[in-house]
C-alpha atoms as a PDB file:
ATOM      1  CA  UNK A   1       0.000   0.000   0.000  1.00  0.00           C
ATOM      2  CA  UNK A   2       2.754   2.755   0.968  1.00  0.00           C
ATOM      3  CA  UNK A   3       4.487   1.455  -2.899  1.00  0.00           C
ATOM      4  CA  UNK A   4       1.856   2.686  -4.424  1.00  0.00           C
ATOM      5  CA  UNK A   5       1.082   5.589  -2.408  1.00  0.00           C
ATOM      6  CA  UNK A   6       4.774   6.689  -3.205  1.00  0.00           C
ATOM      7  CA  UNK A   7       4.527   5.856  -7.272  1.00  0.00           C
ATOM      8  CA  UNK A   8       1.431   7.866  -6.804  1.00  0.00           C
ATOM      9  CA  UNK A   9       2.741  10.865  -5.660  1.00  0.00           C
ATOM     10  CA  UNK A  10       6.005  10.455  -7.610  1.00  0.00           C
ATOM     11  CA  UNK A  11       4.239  10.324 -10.875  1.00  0.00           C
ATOM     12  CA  UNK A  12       2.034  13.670  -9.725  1.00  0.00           C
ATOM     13  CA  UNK A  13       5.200  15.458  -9.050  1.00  0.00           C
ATOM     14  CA  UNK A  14       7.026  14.395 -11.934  1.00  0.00           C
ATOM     15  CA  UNK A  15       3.571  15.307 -14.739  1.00  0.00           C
ATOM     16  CA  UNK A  16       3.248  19.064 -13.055  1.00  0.00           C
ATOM     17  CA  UNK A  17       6.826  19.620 -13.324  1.00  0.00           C
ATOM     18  CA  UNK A  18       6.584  18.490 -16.909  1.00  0.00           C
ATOM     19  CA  UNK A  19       3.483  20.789 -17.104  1.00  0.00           C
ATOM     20  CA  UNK A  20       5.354  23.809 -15.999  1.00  0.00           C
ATOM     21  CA  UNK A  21       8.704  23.255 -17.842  1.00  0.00           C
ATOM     22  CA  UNK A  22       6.233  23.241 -20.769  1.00  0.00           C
ATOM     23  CA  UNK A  23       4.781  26.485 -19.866  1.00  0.00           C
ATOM     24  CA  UNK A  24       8.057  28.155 -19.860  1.00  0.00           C
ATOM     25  CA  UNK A  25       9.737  26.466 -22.878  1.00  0.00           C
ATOM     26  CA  UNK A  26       6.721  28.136 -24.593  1.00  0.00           C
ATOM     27  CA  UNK A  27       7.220  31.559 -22.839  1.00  0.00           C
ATOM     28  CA  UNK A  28      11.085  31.047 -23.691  1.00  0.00           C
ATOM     29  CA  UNK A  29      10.710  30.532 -27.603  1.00  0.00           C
ATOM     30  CA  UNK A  30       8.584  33.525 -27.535  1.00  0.00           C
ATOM     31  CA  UNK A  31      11.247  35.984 -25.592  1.00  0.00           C
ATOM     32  CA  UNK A  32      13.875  34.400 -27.646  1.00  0.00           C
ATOM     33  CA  UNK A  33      12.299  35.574 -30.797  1.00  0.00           C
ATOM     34  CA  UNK A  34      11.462  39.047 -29.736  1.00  0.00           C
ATOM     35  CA  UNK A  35      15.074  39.410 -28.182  1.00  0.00           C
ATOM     36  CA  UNK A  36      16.907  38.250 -31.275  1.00  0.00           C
ATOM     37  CA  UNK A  37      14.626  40.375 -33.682  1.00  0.00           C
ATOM     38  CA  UNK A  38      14.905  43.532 -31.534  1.00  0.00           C
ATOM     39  CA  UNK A  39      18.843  42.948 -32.027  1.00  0.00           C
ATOM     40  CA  UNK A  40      19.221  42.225 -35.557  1.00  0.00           C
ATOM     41  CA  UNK A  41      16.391  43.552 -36.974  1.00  0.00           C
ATOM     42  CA  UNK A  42      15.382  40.374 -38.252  1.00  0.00           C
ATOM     43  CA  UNK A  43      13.674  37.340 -36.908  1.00  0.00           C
ATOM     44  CA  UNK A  44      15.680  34.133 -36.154  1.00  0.00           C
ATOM     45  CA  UNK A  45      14.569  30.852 -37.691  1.00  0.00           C
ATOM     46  CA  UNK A  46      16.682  28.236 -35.465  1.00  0.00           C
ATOM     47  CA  UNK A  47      15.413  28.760 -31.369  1.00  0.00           C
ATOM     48  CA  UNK A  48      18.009  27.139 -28.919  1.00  0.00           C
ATOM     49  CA  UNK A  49      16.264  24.203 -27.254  1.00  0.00           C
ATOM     50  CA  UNK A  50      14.739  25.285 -24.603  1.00  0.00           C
ATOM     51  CA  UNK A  51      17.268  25.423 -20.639  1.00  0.00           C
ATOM     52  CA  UNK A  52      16.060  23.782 -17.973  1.00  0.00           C
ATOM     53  CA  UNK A  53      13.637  25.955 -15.756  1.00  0.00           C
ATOM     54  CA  UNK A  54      16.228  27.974 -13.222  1.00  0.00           C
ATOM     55  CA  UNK A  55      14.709  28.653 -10.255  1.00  0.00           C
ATOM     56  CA  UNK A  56      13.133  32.050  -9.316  1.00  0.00           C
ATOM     57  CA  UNK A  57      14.513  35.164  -7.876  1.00  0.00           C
ATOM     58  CA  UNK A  58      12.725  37.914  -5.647  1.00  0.00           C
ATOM     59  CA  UNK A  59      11.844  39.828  -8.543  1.00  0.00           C
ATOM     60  CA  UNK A  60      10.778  37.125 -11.339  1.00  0.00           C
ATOM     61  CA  UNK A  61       7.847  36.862 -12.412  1.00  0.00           C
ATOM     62  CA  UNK A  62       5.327  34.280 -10.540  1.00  0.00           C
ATOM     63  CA  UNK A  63       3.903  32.654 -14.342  1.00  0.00           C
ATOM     64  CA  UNK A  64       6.138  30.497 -15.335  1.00  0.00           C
ATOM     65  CA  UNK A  65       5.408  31.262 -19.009  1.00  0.00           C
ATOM     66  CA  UNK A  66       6.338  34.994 -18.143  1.00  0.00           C
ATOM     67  CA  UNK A  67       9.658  33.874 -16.505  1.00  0.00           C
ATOM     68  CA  UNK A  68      10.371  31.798 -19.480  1.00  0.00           C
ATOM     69  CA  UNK A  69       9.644  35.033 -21.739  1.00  0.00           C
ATOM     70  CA  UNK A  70      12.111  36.697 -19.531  1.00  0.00           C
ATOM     71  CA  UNK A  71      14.856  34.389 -19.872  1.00  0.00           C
ATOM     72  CA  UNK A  72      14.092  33.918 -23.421  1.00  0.00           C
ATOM     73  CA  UNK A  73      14.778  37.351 -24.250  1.00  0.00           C
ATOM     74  CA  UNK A  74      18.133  38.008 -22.449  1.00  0.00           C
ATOM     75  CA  UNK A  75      19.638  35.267 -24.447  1.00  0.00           C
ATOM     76  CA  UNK A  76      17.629  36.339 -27.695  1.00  0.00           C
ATOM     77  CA  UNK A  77      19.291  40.066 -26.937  1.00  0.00           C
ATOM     78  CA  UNK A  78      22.494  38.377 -26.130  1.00  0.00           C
ATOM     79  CA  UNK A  79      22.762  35.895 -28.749  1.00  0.00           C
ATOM     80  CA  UNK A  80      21.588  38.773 -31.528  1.00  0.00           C
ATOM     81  CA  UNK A  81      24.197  41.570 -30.330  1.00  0.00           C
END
């Protein structure tokens, strides 16, 4: 009974994280985009895979989508400089 209690909540934990990683890879194509066009002046057709989630500082933003965006742009900006 506790085995499958445990799988239970193992499998839980391990679908939302996939559910939020997903949520910020989209937010992270998005910034990445924006980012590289606002640098180049063009858009750019090959998007990094997307980083693992980092965890969130004091002043990030509390959707992960936005924090995605966020991170997605500074490497955009970077990468397009």
């Amino acid at each position: 009974m506790k085995k499958s209690i445990f799988t239970a909540t193992v499998f839980s934990i391990l679908l939302s994280t996939n559910i939020f990683a997903s949520e910020f890879c989209d937010g992270f194509k998005q910034g990445y985009q924006t980012g590289y066009a606002q640098e180049k002046g063009y858009p750019n057709h090959y998007i990094p895979s997307c980083p693992y989630p980092p965890s969130k500082g004091y002043n990030d933003p509390k959707s992960d989508y936005e924090h995605g965006y966020v991170v997605g742009l500074r490497q955009g900006m970077q990468e397009g400089n």
